[in-house]
C-alpha atoms as a PDB file:
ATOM      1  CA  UNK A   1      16.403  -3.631   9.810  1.00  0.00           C
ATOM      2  CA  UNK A   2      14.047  -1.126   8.471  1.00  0.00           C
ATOM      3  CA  UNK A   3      10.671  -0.177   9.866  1.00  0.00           C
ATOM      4  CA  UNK A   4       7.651   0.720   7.796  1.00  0.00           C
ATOM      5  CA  UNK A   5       5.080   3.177   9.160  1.00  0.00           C
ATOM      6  CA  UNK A   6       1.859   3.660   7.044  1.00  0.00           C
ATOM      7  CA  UNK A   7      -0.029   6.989   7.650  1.00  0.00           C
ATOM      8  CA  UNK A   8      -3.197   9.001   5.616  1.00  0.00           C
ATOM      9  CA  UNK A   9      -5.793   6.420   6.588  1.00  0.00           C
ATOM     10  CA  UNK A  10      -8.880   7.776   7.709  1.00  0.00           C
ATOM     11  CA  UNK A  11     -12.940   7.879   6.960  1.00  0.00           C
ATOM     12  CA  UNK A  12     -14.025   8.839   4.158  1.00  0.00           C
ATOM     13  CA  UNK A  13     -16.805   8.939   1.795  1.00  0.00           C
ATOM     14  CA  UNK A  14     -17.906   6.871  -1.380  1.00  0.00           C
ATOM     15  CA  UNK A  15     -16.574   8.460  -4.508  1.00  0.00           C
ATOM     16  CA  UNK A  16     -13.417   9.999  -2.298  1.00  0.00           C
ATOM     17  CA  UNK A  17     -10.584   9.574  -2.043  1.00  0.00           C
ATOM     18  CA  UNK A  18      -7.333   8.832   0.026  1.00  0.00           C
ATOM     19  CA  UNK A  19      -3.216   8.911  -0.304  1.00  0.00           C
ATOM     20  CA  UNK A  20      -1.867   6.249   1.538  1.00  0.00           C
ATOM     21  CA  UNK A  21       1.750   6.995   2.749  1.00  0.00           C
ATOM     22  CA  UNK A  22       4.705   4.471   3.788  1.00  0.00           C
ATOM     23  CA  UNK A  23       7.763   5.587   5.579  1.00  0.00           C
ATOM     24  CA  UNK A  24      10.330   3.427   6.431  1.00  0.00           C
ATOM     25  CA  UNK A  25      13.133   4.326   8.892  1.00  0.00           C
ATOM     26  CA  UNK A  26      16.063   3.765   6.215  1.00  0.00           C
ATOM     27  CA  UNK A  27      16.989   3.260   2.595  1.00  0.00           C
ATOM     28  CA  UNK A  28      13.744   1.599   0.644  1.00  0.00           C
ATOM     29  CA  UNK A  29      16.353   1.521  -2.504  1.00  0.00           C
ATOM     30  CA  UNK A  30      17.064  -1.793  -2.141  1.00  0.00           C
ATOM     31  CA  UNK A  31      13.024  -3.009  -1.691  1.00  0.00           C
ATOM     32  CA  UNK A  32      12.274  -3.075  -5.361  1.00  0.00           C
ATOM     33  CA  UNK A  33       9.014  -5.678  -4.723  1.00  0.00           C
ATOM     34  CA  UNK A  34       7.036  -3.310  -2.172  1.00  0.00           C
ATOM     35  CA  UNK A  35       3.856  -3.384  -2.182  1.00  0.00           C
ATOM     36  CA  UNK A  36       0.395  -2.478  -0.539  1.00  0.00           C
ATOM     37  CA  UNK A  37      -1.608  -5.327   1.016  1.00  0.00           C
ATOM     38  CA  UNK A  38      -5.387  -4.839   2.943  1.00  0.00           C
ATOM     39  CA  UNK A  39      -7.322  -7.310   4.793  1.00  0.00           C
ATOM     40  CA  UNK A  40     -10.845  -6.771   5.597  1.00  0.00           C
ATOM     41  CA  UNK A  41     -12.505  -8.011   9.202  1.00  0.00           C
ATOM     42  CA  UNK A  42     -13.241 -11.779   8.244  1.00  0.00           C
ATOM     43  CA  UNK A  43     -10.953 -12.136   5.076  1.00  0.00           C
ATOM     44  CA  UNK A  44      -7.924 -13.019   4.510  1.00  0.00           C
ATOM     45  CA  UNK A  45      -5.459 -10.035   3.651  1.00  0.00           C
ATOM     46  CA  UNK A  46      -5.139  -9.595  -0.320  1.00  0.00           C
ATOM     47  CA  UNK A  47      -2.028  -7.821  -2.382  1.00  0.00           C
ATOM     48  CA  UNK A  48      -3.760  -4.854  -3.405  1.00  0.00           C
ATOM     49  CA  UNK A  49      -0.776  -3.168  -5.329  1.00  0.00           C
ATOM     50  CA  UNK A  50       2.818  -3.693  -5.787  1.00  0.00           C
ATOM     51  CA  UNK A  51       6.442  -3.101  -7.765  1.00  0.00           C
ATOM     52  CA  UNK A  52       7.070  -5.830 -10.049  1.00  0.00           C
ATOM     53  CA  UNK A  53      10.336  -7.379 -10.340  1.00  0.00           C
ATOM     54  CA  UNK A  54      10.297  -5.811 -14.188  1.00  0.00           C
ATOM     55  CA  UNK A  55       9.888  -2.540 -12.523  1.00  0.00           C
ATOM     56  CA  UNK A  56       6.626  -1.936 -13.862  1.00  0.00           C
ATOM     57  CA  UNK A  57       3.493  -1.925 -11.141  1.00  0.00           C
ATOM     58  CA  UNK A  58       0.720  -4.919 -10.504  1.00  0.00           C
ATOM     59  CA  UNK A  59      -2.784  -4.308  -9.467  1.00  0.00           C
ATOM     60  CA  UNK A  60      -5.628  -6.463  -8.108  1.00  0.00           C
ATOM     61  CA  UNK A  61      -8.660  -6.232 -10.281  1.00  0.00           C
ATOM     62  CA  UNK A  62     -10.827  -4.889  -7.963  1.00  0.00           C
ATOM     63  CA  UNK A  63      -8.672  -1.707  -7.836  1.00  0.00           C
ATOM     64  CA  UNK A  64      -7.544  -1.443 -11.380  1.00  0.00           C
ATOM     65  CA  UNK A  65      -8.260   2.318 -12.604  1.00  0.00           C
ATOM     66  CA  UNK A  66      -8.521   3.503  -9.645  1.00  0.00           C
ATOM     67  CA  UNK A  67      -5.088   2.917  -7.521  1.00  0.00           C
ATOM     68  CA  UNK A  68      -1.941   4.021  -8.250  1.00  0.00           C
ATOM     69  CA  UNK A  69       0.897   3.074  -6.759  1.00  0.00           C
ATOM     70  CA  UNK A  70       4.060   4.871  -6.641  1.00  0.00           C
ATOM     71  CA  UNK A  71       7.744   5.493  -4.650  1.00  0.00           C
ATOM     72  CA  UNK A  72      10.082   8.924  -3.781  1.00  0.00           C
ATOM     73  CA  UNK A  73      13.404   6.435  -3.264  1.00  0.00           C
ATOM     74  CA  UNK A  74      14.903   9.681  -1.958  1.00  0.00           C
ATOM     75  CA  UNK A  75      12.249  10.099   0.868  1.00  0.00           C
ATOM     76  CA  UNK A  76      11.907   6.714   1.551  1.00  0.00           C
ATOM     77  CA  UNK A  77       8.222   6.510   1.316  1.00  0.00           C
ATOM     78  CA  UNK A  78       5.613   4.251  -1.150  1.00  0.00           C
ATOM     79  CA  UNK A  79       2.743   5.983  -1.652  1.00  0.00           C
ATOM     80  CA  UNK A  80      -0.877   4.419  -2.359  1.00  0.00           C
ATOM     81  CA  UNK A  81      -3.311   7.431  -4.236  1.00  0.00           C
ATOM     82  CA  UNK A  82      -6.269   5.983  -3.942  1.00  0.00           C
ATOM     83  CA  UNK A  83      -9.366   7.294  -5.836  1.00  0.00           C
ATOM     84  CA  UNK A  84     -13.279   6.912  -6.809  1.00  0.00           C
ATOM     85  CA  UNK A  85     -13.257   4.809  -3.045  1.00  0.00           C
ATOM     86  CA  UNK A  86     -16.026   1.787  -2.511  1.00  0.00           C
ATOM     87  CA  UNK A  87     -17.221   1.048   0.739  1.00  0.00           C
ATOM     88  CA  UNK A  88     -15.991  -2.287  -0.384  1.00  0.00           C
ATOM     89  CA  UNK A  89     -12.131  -0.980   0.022  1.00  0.00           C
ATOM     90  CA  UNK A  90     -12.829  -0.961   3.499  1.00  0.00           C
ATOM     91  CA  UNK A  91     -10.086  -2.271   5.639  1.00  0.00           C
ATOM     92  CA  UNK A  92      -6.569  -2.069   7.129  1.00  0.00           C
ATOM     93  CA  UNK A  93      -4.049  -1.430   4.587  1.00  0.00           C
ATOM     94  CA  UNK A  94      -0.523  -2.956   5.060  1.00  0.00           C
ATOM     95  CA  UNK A  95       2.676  -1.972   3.431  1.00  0.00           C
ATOM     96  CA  UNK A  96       5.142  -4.247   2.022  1.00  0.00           C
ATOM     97  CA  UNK A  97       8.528  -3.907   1.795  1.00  0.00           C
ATOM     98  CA  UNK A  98      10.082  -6.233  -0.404  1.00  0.00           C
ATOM     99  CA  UNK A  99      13.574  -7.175  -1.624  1.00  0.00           C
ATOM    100  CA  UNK A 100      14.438  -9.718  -4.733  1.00  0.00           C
ATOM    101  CA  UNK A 101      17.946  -8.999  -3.596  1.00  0.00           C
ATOM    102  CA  UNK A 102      18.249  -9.841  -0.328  1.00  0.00           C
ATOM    103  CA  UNK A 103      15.400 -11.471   0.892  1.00  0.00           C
ATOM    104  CA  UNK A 104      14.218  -9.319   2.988  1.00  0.00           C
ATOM    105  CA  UNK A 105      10.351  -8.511   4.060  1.00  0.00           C
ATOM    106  CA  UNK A 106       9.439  -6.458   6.275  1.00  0.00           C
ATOM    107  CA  UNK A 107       5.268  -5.360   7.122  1.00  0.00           C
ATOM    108  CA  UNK A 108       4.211  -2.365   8.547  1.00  0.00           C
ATOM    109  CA  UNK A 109       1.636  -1.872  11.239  1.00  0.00           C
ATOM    110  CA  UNK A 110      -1.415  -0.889   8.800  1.00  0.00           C
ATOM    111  CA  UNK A 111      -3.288   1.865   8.566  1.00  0.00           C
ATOM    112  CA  UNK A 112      -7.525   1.848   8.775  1.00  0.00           C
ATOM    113  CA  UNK A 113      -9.195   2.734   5.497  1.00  0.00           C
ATOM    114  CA  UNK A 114     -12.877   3.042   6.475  1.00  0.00           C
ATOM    115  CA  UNK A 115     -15.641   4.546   3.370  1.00  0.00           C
ATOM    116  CA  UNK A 116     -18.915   5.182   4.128  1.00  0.00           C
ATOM    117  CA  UNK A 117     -21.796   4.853   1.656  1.00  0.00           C
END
């Protein structure tokens, strides 16, 4: 089993900007659908940024232009850069780890991503 830890949330302010960092306790090789998910107090939690099984990336609309998502296989960490932050991307951001290969998923604790207008 392989536990993800998310790290690099904090406060900051409009216009900022944040790296979001996921470390997972073994090999993330095999996780070729990770991904960053957020969910905001009252919302459901949304897919925010993720591998594709093509091996390209996905983004949600909302963070298109700004986001960019991106994995160091041999460090075992997905990072999330995030830049040119709304008070709108406030919430708890969740990482994903995700296999095609063998099914498995596993979801980190989140991290708290709080911007201030």
């Amino acid at each position: 089993q392989v536990q993800p830890v998310e790290s690099g949330g904090g406060l900051v302010q409009a216009g900022g900007s944040l790296r979001l960092s996921c470390a997972a306790s073994g090999s993330i090789f095999r996780f070729n659908l990770a991904g960053w998910y957020r969910q905001a107090p009252g919302k459901q939690r949304e897919l925010v940024a993720a591998f594709t099984s093509g091996g390209s990336t996905s983004y949600s609309d909302s963070v298109k232009g700004r986001f960019t998502i991106s994995r160091d296989n041999a460090k075992n960490t997905v990072y999330l850069q995030m830049n040119s932050l709304k008070p709108e991307d406030t919430a708890v951001y969740y990482c994903n780890l995700r296999s095609a290969y063998t099914a498995e998923a596993y979801w980190g604790q989140g991290t708290q991503v709080a911007v201030s207008s």
